[in-house]
Protein backbone atom coordinates (compact mmCIF):
# COMPACT_ATOMS: atom_id res chain seq x y z
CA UNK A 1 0.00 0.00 0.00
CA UNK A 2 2.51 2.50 0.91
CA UNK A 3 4.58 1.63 -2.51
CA UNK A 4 1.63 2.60 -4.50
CA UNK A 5 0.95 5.76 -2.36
CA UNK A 6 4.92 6.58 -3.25
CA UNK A 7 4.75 5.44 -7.25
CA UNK A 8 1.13 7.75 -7.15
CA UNK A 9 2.65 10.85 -5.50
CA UNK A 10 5.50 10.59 -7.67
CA UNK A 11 4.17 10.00 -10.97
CA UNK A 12 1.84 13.35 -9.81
CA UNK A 13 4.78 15.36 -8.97
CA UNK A 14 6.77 14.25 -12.41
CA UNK A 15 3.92 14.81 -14.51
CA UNK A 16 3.51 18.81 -13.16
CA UNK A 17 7.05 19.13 -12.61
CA UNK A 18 7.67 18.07 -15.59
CA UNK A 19 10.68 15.40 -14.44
CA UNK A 20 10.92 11.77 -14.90
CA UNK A 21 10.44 9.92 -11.40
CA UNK A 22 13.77 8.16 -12.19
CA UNK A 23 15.37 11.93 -11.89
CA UNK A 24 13.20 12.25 -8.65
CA UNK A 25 14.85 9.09 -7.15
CA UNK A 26 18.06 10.17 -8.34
CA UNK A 27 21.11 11.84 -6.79
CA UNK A 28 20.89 14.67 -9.52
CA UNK A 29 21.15 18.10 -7.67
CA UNK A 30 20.24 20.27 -10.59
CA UNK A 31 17.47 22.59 -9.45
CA UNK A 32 14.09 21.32 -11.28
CA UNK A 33 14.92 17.95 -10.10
CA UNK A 34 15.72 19.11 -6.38
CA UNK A 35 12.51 21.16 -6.60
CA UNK A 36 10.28 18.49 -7.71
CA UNK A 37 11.97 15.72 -4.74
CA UNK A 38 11.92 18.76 -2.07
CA UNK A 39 7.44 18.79 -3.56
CA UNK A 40 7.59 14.76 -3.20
CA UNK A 41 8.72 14.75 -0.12
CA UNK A 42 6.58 17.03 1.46
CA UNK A 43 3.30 15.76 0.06
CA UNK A 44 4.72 12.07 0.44
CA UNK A 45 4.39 13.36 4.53
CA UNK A 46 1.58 15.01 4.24
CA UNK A 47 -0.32 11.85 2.82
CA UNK A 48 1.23 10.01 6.49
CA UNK A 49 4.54 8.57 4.56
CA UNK A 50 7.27 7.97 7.32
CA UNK A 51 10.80 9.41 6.56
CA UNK A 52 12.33 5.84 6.39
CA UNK A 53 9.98 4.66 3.46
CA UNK A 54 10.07 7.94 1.87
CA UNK A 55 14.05 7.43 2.47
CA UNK A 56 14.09 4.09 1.11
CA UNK A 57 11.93 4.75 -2.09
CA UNK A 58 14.33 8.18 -2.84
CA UNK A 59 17.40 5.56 -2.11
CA UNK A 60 18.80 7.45 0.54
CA UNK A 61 20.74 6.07 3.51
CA UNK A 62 19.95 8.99 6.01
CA UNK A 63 16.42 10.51 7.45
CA UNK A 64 17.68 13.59 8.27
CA UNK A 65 17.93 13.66 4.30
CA UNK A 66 14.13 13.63 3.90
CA UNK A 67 14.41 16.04 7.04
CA UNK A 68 16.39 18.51 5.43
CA UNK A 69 14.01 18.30 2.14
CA UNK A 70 11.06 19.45 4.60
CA UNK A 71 13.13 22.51 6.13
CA UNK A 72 13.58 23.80 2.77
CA UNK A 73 10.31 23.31 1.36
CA UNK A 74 8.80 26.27 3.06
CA UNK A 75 11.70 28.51 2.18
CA UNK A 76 11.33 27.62 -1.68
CA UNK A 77 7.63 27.79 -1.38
CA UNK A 78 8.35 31.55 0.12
CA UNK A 79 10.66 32.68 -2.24
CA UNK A 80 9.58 30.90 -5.65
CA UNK A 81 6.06 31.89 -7.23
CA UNK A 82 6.71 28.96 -9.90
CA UNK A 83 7.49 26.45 -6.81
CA UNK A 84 3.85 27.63 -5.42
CA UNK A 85 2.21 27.29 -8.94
CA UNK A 86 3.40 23.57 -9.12
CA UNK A 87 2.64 22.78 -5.44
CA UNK A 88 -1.15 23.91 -6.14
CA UNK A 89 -1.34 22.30 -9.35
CA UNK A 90 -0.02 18.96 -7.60
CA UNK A 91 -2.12 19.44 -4.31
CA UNK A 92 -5.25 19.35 -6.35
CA UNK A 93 -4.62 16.54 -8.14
CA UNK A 94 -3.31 14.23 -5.14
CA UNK A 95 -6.60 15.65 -3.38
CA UNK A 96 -8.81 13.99 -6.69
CA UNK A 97 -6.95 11.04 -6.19
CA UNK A 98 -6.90 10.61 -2.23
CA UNK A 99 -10.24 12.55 -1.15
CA UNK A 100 -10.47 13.23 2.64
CA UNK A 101 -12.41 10.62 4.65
CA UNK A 102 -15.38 11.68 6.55
């Protein structure tokens, strides 16, 4: 269950951000692809991921990684108007696919 919830949020993220999930789970560090992982990441939490399988899918050996990743979501989502248009885009499609219980 959680694999598909990680493979869902990804292909979500890759699709707006406009990056292949392979780039996502790689080490790359250019700044589209750490943009669109730093998005994962946070929605991957938001959705009740823990860091260690959100570590483990990104093929990373420390939490604090994934910790790191949340820190600087805010700041990006503060400073970048384009990193705020893709996190709304991708919020309202993860909330089509995973509507809130009642």
């Amino acid at each position: 269950m959680k694999s598909e919830i990680l493979e869902q949020i990804a292909t979500v993220v890759s699709g707006v951000c406009e990056v292949s999930v392979e780039r996502i789970r790689s080490h790359n560090k250019s700044e589209d692809v750490v943009d669109a992982r730093t998005i994962f990441v946070h929605y991957c939490r938001k959705y009740g991921l823990t860091n260690n399988s959100i570590m483990r899918y990104l093929h990373r050996t420390r939490t604090c990684v994934v910790d790191n990743y949340l820190a600087n979501f805010y700041i990006y989502h503060k400073q970048s108007y384009m990193f705020r248009l893709s996190c709304s885009k991708i919020a309202d499609k993860l909330a089509e696919m995973f509507p809130p219980t009642t």
